[in-house]
N, C-alpha and C. Protein backbone atom coordinates (compact mmCIF):
# COMPACT_ATOMS: atom_id res chain seq x y z
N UNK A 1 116.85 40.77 77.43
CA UNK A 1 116.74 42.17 77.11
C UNK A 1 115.45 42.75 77.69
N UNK A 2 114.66 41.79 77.48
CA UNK A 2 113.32 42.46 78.26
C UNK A 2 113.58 42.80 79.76
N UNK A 3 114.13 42.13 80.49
CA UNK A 3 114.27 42.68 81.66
C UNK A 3 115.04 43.46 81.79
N UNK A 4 115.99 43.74 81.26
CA UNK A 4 117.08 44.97 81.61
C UNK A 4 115.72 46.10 81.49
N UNK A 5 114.94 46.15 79.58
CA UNK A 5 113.97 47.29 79.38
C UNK A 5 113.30 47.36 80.70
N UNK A 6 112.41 46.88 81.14
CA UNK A 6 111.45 46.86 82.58
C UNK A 6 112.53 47.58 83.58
N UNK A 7 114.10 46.65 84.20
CA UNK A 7 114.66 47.35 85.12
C UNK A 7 114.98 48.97 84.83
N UNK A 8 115.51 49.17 83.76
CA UNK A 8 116.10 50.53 83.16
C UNK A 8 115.56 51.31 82.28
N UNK A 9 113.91 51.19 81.84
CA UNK A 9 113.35 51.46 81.20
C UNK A 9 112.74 53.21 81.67
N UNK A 10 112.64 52.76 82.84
CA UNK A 10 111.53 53.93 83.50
C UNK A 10 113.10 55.38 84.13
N UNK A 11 114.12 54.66 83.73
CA UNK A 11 115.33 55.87 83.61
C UNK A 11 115.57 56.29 82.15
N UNK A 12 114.82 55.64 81.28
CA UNK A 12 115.17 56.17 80.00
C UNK A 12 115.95 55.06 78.74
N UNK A 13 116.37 53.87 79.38
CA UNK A 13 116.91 52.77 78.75
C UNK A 13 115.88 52.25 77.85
N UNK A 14 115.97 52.38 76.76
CA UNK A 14 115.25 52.03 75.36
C UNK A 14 115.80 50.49 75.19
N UNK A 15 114.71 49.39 74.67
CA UNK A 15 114.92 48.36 73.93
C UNK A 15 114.36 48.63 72.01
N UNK A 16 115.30 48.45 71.58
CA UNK A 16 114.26 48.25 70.03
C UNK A 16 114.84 46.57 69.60
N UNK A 17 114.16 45.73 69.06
CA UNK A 17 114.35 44.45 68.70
C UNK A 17 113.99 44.69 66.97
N UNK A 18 115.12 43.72 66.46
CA UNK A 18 114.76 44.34 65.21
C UNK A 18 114.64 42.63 64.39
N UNK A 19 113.72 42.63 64.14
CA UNK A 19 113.20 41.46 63.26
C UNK A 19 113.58 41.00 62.38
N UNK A 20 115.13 40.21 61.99
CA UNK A 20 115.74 40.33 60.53
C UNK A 20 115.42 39.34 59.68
N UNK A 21 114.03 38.55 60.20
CA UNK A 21 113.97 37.18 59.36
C UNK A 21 112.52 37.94 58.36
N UNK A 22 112.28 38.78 58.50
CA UNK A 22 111.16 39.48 57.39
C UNK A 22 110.00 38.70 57.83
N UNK A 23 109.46 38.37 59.29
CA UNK A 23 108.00 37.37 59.39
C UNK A 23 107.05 38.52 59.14
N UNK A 24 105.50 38.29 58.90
CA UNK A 24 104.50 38.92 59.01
C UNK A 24 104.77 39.61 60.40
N UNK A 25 103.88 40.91 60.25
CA UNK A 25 103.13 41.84 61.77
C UNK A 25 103.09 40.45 62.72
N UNK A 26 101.84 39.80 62.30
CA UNK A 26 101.08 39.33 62.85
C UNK A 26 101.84 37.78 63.79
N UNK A 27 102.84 37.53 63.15
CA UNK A 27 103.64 36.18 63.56
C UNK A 27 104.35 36.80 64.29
N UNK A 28 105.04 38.06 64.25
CA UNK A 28 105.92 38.41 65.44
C UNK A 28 105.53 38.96 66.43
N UNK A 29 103.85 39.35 66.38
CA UNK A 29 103.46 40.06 67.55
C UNK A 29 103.02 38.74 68.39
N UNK A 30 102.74 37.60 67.55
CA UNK A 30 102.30 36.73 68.50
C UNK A 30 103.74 35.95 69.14
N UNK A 31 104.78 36.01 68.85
CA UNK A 31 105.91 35.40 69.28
C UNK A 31 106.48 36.59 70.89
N UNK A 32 106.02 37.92 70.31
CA UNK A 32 106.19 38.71 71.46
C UNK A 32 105.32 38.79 72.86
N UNK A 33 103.98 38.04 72.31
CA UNK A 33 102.85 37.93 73.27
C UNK A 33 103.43 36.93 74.21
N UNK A 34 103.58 36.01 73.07
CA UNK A 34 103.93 33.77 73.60
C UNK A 34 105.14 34.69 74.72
N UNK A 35 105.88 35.42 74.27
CA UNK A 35 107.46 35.36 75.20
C UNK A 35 107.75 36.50 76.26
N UNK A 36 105.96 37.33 76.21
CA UNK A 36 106.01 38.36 77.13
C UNK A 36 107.35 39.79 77.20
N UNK A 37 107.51 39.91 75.92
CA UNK A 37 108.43 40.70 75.63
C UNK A 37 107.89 42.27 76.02
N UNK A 38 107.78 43.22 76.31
CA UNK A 38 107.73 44.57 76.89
C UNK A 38 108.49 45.33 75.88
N UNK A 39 109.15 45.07 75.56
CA UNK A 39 110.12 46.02 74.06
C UNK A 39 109.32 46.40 72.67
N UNK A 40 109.62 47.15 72.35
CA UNK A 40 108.98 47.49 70.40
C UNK A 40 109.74 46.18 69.61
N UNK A 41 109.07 46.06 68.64
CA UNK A 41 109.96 45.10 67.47
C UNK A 41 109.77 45.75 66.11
N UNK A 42 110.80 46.26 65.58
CA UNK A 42 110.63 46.71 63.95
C UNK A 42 110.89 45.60 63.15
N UNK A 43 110.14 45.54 61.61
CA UNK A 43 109.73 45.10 61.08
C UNK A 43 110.52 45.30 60.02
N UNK A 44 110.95 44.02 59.21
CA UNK A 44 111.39 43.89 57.89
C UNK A 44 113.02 44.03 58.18
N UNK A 45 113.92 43.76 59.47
CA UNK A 45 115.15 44.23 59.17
C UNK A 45 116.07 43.70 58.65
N UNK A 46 115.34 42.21 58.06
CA UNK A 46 116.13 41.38 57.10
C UNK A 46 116.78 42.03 55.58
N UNK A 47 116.01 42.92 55.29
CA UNK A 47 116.25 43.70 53.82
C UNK A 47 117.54 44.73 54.22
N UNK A 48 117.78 45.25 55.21
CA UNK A 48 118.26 46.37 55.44
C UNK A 48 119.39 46.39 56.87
N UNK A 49 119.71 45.40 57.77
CA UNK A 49 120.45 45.40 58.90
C UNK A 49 121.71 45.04 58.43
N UNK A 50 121.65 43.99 57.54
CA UNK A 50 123.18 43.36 57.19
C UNK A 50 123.66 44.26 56.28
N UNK A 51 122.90 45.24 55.20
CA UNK A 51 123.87 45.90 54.48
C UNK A 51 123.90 47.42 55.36
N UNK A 52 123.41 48.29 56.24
CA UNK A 52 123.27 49.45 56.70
C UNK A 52 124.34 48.98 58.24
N UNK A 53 123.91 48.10 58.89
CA UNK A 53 124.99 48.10 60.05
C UNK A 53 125.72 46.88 60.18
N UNK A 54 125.87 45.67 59.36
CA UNK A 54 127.11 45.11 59.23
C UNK A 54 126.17 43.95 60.00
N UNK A 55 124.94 43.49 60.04
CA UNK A 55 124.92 42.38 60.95
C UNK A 55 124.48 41.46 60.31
N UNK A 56 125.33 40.37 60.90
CA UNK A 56 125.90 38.82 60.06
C UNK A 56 125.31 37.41 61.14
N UNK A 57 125.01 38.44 62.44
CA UNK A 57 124.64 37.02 63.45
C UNK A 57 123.05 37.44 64.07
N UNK A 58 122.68 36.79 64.53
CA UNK A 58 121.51 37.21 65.89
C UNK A 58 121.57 36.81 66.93
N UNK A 59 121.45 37.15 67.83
CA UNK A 59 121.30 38.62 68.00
C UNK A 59 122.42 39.25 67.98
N UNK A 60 122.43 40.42 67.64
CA UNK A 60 123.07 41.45 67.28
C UNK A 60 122.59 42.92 68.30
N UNK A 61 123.48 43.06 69.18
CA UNK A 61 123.32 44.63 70.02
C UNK A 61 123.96 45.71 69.84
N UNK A 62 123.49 46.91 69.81
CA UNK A 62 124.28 48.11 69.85
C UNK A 62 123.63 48.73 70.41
N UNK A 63 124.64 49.17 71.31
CA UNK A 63 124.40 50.48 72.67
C UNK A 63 124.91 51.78 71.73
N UNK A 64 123.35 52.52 72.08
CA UNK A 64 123.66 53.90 71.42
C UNK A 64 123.12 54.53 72.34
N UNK A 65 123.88 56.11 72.72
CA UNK A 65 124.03 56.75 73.56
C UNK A 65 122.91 57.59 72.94
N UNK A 66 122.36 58.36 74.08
CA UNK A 66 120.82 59.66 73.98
C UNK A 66 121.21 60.69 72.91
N UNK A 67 122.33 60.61 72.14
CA UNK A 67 122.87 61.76 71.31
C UNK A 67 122.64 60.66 69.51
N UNK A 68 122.42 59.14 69.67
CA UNK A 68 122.07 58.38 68.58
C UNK A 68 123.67 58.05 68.18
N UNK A 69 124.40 58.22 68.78
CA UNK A 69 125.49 57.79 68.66
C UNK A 69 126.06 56.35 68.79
N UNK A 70 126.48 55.32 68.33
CA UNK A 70 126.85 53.77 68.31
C UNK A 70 127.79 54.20 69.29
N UNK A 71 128.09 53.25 70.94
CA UNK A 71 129.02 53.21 71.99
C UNK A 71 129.86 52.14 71.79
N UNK A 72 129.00 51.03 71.51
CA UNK A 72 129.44 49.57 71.48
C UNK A 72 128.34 48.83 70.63
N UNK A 73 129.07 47.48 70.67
CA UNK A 73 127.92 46.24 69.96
C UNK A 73 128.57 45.28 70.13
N UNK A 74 127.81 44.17 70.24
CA UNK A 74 128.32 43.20 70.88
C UNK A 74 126.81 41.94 69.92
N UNK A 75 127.67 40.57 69.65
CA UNK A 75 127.28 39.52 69.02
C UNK A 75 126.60 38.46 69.97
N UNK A 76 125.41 38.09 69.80
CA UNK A 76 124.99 36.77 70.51
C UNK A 76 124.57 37.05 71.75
N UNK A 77 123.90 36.72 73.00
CA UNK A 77 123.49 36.49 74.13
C UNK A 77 123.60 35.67 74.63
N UNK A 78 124.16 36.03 76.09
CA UNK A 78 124.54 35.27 77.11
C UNK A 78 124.47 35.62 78.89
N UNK A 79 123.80 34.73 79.34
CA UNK A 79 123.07 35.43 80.70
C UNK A 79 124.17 35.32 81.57
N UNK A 80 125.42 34.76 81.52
CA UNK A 80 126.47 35.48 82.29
C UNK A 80 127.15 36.78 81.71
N UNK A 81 126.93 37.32 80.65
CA UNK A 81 127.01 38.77 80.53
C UNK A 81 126.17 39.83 81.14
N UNK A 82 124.80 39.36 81.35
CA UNK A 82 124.08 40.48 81.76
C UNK A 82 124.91 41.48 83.01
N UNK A 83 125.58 41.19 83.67
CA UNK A 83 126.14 42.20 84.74
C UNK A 83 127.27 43.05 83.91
N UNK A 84 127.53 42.76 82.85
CA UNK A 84 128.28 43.60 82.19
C UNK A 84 127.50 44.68 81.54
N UNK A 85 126.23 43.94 80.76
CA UNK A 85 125.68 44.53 80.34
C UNK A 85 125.04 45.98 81.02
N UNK A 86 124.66 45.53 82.33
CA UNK A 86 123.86 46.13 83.53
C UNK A 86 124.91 47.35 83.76
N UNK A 87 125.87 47.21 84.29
CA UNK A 87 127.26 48.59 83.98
C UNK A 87 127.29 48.85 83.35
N UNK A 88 127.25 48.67 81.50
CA UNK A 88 127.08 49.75 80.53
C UNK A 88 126.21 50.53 80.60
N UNK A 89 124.54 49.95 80.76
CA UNK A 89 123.77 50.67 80.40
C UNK A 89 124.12 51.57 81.82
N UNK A 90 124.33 51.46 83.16
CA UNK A 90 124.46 52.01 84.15
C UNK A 90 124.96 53.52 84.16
N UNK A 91 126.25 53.02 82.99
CA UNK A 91 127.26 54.12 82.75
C UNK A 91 126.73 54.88 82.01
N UNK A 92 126.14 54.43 80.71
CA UNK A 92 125.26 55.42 79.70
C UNK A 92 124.08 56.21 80.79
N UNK A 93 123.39 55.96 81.36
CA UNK A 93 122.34 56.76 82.27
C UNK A 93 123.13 57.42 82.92
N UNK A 94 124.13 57.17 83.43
CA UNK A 94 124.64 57.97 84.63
C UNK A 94 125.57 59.14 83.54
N UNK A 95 125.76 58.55 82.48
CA UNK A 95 126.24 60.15 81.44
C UNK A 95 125.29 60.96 81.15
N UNK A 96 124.17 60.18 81.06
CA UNK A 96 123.08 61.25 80.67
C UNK A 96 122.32 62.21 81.71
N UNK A 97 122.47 61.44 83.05
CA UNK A 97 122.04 62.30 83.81
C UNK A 97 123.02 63.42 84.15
N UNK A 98 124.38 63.46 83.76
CA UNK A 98 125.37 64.12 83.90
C UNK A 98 125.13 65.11 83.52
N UNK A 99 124.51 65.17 82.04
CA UNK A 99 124.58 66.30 80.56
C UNK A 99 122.84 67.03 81.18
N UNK A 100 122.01 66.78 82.30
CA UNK A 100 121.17 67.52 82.46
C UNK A 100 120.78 68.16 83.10
């Protein structure tokens, strides 16, 4: 995910990583340092992801469109998906540049 953010970032492609095991600030900023992550990470989404959006696995993605709208979501990671992935987000930018 970090690299898609870096490739598609500077068109507007947002990463948020959401932290569902409840660690300290301080343990996840250093896990983001150790793994050179470039993305935000919110905090605490163990209290609040599984009952507000249904998530049961990790990772857990949802593509939401510039309007905050849910497109898709999709369970688990896998680096022969990324070219799928790479055409969604492709398609979402290329809608948004549509609407401006």
């Amino acid at each position: 995910m970090t690299k898609l953010h870096e490739k598609y970032g500077k068109d507007g492609f947002k990463v948020l990583a959401v932290n569902d095991w409840d660690e300290p600030a301080a343990t996840v900023g250093k896990f983001a340092q150790q793994s050179k992550l470039t993305h935000k990470i919110l905090l605490m989404g163990g209290k609040i992801s599984p009952k507000l959006y249904g998530v049961v696995s990790s990772p857990t993605s949802f593509w939401i469109d510039h309007k905050g709208i849910i497109r898709g979501r999709s369970v688990g990671f896998n680096v022969a998906h990324v070219p799928q992935m790479e055409q969604k987000i492709e398609k979402m930018l290329g809608d948004l540049k549509k609407k401006k």
